[in-house]
Protein backbone atom coordinates (compact mmCIF):
# COMPACT_ATOMS: atom_id res chain seq x y z
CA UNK A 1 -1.31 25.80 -11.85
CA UNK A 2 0.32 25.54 -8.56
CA UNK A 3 1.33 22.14 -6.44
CA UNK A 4 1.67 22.35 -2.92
CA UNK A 5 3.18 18.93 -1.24
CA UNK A 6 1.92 18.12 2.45
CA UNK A 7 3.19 14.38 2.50
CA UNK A 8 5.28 11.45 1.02
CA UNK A 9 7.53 14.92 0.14
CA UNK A 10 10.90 13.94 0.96
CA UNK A 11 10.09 10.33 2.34
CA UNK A 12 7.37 7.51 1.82
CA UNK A 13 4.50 7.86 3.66
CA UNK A 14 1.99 10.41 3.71
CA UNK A 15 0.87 11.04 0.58
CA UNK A 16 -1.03 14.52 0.46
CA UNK A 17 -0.44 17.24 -2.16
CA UNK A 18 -2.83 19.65 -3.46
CA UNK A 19 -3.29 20.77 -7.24
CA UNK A 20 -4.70 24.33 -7.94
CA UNK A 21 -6.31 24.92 -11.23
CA UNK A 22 -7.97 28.31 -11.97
CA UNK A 23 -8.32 29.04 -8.01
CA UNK A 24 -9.61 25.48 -7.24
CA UNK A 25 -8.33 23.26 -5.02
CA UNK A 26 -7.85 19.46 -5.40
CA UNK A 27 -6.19 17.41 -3.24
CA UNK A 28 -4.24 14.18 -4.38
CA UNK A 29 -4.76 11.76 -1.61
CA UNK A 30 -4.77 11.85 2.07
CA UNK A 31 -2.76 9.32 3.69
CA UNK A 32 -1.23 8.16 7.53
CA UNK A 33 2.58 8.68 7.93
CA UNK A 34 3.73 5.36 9.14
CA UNK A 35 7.50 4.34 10.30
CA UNK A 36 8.77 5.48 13.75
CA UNK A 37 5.90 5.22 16.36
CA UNK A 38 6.26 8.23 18.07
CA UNK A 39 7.06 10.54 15.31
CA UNK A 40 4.47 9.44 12.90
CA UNK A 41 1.84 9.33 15.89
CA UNK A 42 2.90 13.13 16.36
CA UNK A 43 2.51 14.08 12.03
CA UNK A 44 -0.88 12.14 12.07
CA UNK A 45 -2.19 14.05 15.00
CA UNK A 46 -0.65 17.32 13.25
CA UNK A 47 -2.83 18.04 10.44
CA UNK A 48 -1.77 20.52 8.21
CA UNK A 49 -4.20 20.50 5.68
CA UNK A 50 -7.14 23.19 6.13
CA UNK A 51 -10.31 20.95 4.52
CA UNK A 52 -12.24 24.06 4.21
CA UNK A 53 -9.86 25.07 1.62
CA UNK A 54 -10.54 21.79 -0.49
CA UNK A 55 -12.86 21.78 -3.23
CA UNK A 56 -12.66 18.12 -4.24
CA UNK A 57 -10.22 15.19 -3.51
CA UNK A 58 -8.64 12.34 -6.08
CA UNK A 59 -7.96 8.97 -4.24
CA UNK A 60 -5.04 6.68 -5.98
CA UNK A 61 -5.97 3.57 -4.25
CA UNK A 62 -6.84 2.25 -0.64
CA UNK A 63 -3.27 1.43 0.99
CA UNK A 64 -3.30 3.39 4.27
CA UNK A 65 -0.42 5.52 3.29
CA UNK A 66 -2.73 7.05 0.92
CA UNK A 67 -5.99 6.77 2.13
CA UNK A 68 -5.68 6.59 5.74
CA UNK A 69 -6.10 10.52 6.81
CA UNK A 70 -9.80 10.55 4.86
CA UNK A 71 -11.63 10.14 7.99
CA UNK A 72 -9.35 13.08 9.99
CA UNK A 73 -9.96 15.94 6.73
CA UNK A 74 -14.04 15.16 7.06
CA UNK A 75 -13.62 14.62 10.86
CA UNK A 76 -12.35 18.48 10.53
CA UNK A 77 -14.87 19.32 8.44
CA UNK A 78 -14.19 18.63 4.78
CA UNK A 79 -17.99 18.41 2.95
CA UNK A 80 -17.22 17.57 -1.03
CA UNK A 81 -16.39 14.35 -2.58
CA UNK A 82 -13.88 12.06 -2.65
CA UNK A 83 -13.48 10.37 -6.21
CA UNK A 84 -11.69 6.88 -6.58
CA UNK A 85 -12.12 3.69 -8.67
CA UNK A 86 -15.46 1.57 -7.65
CA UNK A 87 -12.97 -1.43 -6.40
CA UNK A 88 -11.32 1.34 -4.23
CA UNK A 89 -14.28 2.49 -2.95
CA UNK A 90 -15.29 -1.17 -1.49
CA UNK A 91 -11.95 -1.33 -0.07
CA UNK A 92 -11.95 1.92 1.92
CA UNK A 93 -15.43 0.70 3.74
CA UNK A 94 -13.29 -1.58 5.50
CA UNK A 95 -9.75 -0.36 5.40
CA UNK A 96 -10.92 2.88 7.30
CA UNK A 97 -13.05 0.83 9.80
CA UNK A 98 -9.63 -1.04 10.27
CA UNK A 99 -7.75 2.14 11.00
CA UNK A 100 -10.23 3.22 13.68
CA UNK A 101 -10.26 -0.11 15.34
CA UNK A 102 -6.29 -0.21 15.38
CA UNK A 103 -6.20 3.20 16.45
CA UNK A 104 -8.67 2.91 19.38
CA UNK A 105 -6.87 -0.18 20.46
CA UNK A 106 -3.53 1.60 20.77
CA UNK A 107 -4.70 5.25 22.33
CA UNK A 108 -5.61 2.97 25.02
CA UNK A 109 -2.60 1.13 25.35
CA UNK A 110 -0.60 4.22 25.12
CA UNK A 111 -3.36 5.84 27.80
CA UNK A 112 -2.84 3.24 30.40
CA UNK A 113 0.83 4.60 30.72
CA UNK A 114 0.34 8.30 30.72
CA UNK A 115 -2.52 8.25 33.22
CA UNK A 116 -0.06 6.35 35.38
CA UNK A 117 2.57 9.22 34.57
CA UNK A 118 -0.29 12.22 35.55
CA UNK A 119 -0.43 12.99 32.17
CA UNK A 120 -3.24 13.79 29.72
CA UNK A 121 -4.72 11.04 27.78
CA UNK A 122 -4.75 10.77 23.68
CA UNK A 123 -8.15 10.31 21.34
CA UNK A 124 -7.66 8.50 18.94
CA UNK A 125 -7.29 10.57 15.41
CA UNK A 126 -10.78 9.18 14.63
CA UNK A 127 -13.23 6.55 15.53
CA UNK A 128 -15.20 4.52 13.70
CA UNK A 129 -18.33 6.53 13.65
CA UNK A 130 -16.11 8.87 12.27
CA UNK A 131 -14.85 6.23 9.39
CA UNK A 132 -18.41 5.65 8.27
CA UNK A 133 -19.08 9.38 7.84
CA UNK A 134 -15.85 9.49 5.60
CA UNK A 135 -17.23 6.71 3.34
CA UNK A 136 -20.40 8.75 2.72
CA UNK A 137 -18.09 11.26 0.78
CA UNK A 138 -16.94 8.45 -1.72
CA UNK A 139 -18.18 8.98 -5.13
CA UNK A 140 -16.91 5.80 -7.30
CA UNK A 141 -16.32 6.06 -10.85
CA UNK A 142 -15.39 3.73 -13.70
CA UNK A 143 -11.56 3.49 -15.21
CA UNK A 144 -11.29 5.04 -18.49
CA UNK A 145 -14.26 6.96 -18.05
CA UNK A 146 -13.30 10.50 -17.86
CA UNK A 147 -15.52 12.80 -15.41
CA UNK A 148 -15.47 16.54 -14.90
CA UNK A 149 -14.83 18.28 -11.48
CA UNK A 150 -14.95 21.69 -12.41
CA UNK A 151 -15.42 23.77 -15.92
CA UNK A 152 -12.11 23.14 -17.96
CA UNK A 153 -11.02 20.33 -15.48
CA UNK A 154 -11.78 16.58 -16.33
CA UNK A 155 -10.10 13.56 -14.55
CA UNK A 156 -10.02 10.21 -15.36
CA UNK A 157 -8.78 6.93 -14.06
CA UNK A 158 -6.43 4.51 -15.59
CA UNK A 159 -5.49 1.24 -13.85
CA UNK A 160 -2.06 1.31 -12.13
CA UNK A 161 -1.73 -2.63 -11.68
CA UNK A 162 -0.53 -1.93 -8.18
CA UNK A 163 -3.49 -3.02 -5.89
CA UNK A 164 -7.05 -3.85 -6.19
CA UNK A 165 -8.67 -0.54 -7.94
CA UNK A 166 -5.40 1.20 -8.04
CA UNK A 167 -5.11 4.22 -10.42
CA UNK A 168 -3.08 6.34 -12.36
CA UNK A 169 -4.76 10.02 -12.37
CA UNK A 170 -5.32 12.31 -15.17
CA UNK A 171 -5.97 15.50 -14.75
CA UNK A 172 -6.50 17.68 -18.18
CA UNK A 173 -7.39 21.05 -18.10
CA UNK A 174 -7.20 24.32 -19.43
CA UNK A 175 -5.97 27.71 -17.78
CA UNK A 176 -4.79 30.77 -18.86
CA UNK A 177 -5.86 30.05 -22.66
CA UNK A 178 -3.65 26.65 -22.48
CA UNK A 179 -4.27 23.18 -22.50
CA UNK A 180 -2.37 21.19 -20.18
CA UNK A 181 -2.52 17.27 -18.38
CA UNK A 182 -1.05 16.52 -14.90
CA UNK A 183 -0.41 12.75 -14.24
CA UNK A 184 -0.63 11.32 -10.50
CA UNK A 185 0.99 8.28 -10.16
CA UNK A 186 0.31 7.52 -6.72
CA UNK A 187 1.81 3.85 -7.05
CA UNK A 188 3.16 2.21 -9.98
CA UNK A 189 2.08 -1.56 -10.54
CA UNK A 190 4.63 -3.72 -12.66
CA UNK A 191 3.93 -5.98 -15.71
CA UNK A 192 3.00 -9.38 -16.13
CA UNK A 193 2.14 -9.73 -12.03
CA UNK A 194 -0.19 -12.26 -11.37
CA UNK A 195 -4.12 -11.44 -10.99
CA UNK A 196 -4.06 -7.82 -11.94
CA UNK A 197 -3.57 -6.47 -15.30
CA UNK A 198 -0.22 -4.53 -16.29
CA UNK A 199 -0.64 -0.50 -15.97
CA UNK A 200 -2.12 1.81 -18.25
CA UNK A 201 0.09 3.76 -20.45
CA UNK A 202 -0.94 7.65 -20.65
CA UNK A 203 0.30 9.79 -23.46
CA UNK A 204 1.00 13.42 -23.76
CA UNK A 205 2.30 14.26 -20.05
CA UNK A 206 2.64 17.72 -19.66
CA UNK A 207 2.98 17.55 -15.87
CA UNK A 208 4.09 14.69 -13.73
CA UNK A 209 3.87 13.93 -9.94
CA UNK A 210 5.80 10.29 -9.84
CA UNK A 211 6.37 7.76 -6.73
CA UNK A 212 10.17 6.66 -6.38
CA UNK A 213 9.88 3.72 -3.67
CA UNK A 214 12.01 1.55 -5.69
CA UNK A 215 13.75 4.32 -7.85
CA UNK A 216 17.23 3.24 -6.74
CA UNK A 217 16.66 -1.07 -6.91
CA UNK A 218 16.02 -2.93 -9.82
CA UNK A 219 13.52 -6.09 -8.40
CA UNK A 220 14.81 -9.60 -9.27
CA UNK A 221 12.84 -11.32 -12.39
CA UNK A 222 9.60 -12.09 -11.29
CA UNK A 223 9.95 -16.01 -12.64
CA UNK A 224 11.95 -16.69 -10.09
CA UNK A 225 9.39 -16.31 -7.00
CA UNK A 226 7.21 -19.43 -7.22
CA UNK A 227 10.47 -21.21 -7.22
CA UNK A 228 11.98 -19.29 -4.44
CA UNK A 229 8.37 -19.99 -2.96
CA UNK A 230 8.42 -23.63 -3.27
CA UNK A 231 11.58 -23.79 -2.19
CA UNK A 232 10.94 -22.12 1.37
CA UNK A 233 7.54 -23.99 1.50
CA UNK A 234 9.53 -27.60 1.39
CA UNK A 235 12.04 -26.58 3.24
CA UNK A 236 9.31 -26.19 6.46
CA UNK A 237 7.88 -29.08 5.61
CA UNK A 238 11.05 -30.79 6.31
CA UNK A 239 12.53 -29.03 9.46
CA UNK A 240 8.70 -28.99 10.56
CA UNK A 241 8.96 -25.27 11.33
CA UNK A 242 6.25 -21.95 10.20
CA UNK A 243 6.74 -19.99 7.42
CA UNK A 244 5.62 -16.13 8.77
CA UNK A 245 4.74 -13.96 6.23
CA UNK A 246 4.05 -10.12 7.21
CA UNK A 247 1.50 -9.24 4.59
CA UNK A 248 -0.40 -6.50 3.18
CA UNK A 249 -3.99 -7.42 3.74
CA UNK A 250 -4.60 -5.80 0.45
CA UNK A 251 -2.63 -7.08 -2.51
CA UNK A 252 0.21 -8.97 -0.86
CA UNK A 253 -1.87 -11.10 0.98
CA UNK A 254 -4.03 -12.07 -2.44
CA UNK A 255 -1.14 -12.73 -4.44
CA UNK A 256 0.81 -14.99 -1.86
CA UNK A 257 -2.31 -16.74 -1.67
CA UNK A 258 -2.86 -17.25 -5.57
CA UNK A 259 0.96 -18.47 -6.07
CA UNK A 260 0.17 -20.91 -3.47
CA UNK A 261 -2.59 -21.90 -4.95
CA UNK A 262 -0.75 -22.49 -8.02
CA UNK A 263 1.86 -24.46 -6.50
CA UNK A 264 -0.89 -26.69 -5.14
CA UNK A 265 -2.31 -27.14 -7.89
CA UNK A 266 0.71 -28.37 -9.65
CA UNK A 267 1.14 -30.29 -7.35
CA UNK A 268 4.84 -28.34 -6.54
CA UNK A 269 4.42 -28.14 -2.75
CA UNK A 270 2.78 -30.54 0.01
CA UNK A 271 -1.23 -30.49 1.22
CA UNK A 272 0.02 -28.36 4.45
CA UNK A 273 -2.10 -25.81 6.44
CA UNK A 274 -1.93 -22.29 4.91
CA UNK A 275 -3.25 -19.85 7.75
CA UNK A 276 -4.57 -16.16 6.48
CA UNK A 277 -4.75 -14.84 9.84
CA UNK A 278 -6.29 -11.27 9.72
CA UNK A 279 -9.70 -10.26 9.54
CA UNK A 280 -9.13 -7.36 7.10
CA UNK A 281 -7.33 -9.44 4.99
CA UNK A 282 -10.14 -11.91 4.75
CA UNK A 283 -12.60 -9.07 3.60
CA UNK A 284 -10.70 -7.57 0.86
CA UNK A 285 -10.06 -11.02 -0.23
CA UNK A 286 -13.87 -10.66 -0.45
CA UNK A 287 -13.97 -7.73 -2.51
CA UNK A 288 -10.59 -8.74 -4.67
CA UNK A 289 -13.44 -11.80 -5.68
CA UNK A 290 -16.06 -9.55 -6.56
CA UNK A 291 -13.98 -7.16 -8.92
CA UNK A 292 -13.37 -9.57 -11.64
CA UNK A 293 -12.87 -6.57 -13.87
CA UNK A 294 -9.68 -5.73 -12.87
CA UNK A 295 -8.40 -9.39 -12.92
CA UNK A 296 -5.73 -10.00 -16.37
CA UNK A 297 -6.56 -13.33 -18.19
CA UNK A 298 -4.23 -15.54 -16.54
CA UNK A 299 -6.75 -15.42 -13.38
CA UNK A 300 -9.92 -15.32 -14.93
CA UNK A 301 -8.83 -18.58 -17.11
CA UNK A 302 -7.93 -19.98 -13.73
CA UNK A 303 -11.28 -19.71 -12.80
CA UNK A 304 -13.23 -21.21 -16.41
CA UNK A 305 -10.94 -24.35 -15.53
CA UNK A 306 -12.92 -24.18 -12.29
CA UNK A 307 -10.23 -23.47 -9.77
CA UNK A 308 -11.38 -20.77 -7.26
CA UNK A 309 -8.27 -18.33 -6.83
CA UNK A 310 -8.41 -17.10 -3.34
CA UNK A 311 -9.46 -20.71 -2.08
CA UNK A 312 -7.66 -24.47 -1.77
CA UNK A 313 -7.66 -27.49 0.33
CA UNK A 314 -6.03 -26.45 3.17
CA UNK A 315 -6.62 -22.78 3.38
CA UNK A 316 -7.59 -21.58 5.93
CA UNK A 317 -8.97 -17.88 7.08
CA UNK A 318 -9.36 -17.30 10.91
CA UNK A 319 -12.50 -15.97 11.96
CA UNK A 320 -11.86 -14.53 15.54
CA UNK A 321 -9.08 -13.59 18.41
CA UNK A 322 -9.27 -17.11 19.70
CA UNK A 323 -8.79 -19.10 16.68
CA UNK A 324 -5.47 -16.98 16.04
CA UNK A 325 -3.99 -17.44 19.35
CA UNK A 326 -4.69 -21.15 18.79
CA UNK A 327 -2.31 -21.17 16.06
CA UNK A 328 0.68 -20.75 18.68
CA UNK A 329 -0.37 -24.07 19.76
CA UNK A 330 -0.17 -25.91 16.43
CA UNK A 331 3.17 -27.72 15.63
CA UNK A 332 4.72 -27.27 11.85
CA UNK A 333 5.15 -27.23 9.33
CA UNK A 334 2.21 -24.52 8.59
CA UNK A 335 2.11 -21.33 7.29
CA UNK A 336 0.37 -18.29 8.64
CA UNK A 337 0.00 -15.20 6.54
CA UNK A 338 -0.57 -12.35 8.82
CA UNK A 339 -0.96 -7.96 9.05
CA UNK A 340 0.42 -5.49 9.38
CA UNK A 341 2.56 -5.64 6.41
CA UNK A 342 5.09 -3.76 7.93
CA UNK A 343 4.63 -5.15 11.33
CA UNK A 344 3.58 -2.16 13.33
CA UNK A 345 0.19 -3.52 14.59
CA UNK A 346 -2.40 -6.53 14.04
CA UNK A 347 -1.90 -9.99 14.61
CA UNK A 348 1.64 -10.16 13.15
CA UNK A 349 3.10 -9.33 15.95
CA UNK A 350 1.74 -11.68 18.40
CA UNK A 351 3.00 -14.70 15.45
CA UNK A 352 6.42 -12.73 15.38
CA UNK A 353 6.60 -12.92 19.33
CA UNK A 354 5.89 -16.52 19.32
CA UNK A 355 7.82 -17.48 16.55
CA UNK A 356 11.13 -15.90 15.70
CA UNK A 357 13.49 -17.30 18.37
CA UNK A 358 12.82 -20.80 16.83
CA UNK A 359 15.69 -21.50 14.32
CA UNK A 360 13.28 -23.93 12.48
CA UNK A 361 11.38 -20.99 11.45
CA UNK A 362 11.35 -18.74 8.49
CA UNK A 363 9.94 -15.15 8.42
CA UNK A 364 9.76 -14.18 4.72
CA UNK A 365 9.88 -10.58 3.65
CA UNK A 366 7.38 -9.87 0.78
CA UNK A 367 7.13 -6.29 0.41
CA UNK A 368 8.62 -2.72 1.22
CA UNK A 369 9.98 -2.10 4.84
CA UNK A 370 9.68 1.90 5.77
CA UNK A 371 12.17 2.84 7.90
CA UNK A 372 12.01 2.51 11.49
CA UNK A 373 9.45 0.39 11.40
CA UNK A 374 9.31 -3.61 12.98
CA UNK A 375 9.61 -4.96 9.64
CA UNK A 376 12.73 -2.99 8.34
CA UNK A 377 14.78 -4.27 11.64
CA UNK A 378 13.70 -7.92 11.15
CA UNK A 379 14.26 -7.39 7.13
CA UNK A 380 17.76 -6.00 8.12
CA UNK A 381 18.60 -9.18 10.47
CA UNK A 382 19.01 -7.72 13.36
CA UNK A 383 20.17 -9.93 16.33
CA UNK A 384 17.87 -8.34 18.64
CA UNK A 385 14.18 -7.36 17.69
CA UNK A 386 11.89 -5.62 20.45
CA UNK A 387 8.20 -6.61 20.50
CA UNK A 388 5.22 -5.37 23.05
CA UNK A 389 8.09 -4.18 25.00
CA UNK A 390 10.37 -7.47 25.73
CA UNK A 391 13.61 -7.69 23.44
CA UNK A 392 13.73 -11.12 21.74
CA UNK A 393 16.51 -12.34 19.79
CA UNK A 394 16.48 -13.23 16.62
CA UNK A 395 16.96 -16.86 15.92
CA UNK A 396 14.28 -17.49 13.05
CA UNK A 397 15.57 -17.53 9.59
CA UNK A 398 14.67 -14.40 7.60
CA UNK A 399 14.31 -14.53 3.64
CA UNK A 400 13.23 -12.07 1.30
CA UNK A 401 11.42 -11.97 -2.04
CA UNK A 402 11.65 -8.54 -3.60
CA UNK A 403 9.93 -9.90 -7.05
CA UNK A 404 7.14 -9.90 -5.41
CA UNK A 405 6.46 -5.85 -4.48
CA UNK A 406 3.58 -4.36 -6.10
CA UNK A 407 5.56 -1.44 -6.79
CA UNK A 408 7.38 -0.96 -10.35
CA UNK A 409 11.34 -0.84 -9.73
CA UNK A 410 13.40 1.59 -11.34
CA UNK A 411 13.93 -0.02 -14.75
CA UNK A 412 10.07 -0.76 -15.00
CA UNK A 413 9.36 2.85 -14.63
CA UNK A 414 11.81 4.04 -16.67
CA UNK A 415 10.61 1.59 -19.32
CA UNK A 416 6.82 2.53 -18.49
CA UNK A 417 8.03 6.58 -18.49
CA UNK A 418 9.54 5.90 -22.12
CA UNK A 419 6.22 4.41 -23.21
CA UNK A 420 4.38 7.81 -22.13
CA UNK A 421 6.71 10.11 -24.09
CA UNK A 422 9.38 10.78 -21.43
CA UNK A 423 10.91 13.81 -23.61
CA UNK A 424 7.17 15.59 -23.73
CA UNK A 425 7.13 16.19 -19.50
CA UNK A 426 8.17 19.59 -18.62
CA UNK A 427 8.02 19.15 -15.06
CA UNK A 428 8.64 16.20 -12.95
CA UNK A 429 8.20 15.92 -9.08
CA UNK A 430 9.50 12.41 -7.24
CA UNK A 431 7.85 12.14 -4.18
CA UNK A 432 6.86 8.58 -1.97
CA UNK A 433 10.49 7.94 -1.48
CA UNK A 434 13.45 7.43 0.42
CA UNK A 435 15.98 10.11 -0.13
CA UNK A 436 18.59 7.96 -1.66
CA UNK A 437 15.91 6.77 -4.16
CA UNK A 438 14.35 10.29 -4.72
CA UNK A 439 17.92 11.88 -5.77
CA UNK A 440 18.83 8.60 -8.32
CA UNK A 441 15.70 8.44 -9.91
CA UNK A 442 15.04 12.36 -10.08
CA UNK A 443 18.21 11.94 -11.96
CA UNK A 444 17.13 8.96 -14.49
CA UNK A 445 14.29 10.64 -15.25
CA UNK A 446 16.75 14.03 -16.48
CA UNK A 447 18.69 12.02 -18.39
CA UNK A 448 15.48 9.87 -19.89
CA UNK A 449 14.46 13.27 -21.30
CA UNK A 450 12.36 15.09 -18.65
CA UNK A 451 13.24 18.42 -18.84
CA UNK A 452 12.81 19.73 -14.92
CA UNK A 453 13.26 17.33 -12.17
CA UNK A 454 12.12 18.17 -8.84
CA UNK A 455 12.39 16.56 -5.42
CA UNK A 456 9.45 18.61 -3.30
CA UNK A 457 10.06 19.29 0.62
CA UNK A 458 7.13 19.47 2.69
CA UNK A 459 5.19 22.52 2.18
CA UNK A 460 6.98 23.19 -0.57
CA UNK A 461 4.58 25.36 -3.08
CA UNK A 462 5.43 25.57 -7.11
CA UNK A 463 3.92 27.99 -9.63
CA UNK A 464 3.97 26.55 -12.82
């Protein structure tokens, strides 16, 4: 077997890396590089993966960081499949669609400049004719079901608990006379997280390709956020102010809405408007509805006792451009829950503009902040914060809850790592990391057991 890491080798986003099994060639994901504009702009544009090389390609789950790059490999000609989980599948229809809006949006931003400067214009890495072709290569399949790709290779899916049709990937197969199984993480979910059920434990790793986004922090206990919630929610309703919330529109965005939910119900927090102010995230709300098979029990009891999770008495979810920009106009206390997560595009930004010189205002950190990026400045406090090209300073309260990341910190994946058989691993490779995480947790893992420990560069090959 060889491994051959393209992306999310050496930092976060990315994710690419290619398996070989008796000459075949399966790639593990194909996502955007995200963080600084420029530089990521210049990697996505950069493809380094030949698709007519690629026999077949394993999908983790639909965050952009993963998936996002689908559309450029068949745009350059990739023809085979794409396997992923069915709720995965439903998400990419519209998460690529997304992309290709986004992307034409910006090229022609970006355009308006360099056609002013005598210089060449940009296309966009791919359209959204191009998007729908992409989709046509998705072949869903069922978790626990396994499915062969080639003779002597099967794969099968086990829920991560991480997103919406997130999954752990197993590959088993058998070269030179040997039976082996490779385990792709791509993300690790966490236990006991509202709506989605805890991840699948895999036995009998021979060969492990682990993210490491959190392999350095350990998250605070996840009992604490709907207090830390309610908390911030009555505290707007006093000082009248918004509560922004940079979301996810897949996963964050679902479970901020359920926990409010919850509070309401309880009766915890006040009847106030709750804006979900993105049109993607309103669609995979959608689809998070329809996949009541990968909901634990906690959520599908909350719907026998007839509550509707994703819905409450003033909720609201914006339906167009004008209705959003209307929110600018409303006085607090409200809350608006708005993309990108990271706040590098979407209708975020225009609610940060507006919003975060007002000291009666809270901006509340949910989930992981690459570097470089928007988010990671505001998340950092910085006095000074640069949006659409006009500094604005930063006056807005900012608060952070780190319980709720979808991604397992680094005592929940040691702990899930132990459950697998730790010791059994031969090989180990920490990728989807910062480098400060990547070198602590390569090292947990040595000392959990794991008997080789690697931290892949880009283009890094490895015969094993």
């Amino acid at each position: 077997m060889k491994l051959t890491f393209h992306g999310a080798a050496g930092e976060v986003t990315g994710s690419a890396h290619i398996v070989t099994i008796n000459g075949k060639n399966i790639l593990l994901d194909c996502g955007l590089f995200q963080g600084k504009r420029k530089e990521a702009f210049e990697k996505n544009r950069n493809f380094l993966i030949n698709p007519d090389t690629i026999d077949c390609m394993l999908l983790s789950h639909a965050h952009m960081d993963h998936s996002g790059n689908i559309p450029t490999l068949v745009k350059k000609g990739y023809n085979g499949k794409v396997y992923c989980t069915d709720a995965t599948a439903d998400l990419c229809q519209i998460m690529f669609r997304d992309s290709a809006h986004i992307q034409s949006r910006d090229i022609e931003y970006v355009n308006k400049k360099r056609l002013k400067q005598g210089q060449n214009p940009f296309e966009p890495l791919y359209t959204i004719e191009d998007a729908d072709a992409a989709c046509q290569h998705i072949e869903p399949r069922s978790y626990s079901k396994p499915f062969k790709i080639f003779d002597n290779v099967e794969v099968t899916f086990h829920d991560a608990g991480h997103i919406l049709g997130s999954a752990f990937t197993e590959i088993n197969f058998k070269e030179n006379g040997q039976t082996k199984k490779l385990m792709f993480t791509g993300d690790i979910g966490r236990r006991d997280i509202p709506i989605l059920k805890d991840p699948v434990v895999i036995k009998d790793i021979d060969y492990l390709i682990t993210e490491s986004t959190y392999g350095d922090r350990k998250h605070p206990p996840a009992e604490d956020v709907k207090g830390k919630l309610c908390e911030l929610v009555n505290e707007i309703c006093k000082t009248g102010g918004k509560l922004i919330i940079p979301a996810f529109s897949i996963g964050r965005t679902q479970l901020i809405v359920y926990m409010l939910n919850k509070l309401h119900t309880e009766g915890k927090i006040s009847n106030l408007p709750v804006y979900v102010d993105s049109p993607l995230s309103s669609a995979a709300t959608e689809i998070y509805s329809k996949h009541r098979e990968c909901w634990d029990t906690k959520a599908i009891d909350f719907l026998i006792h007839g509550e509707k999770p994703f819905s409450f008495s003033g909720l609201h979810y914006t339906e167009n451009v004008d209705e959003s920009k209307s929110l600018n106009d409303i006085s607090g206390p409200m809350i608006i829950i708005s993309a990108s997560g990271m706040c590098e595009a979407g209708r975020i930004l225009h609610h940060l503009k507006n919003n975060l010189t007002d000291p009666k205002n809270i901006i509340l950190v949910v989930g992981y902040m690459a570097q470089n990026t928007l988010g990671r400045k505001i998340a950092e406090q910085q006095k000074e914060i640069k949006i659409f090209g006009t500094v604005w300073p930063l006056n807005a309260k900012v608060e952070e809850i780190a319980a709720l990341s979808a991604h397992a910190d680094e005592f929940e994946m040691l702990d899930y790592f132990n459950q697998c058989g730790a010791s059994h691993i031969e090989h180990v490779f920490c990728v989807h990391g910062e480098e400060d995480a990547l070198q602590f947790f390569s090292g947990v893992l040595t000392d959990a057991g794991m008997k080789n420990a690697h931290i892949p560069a880009p283009g890094e090959v490895f015969e094993l």
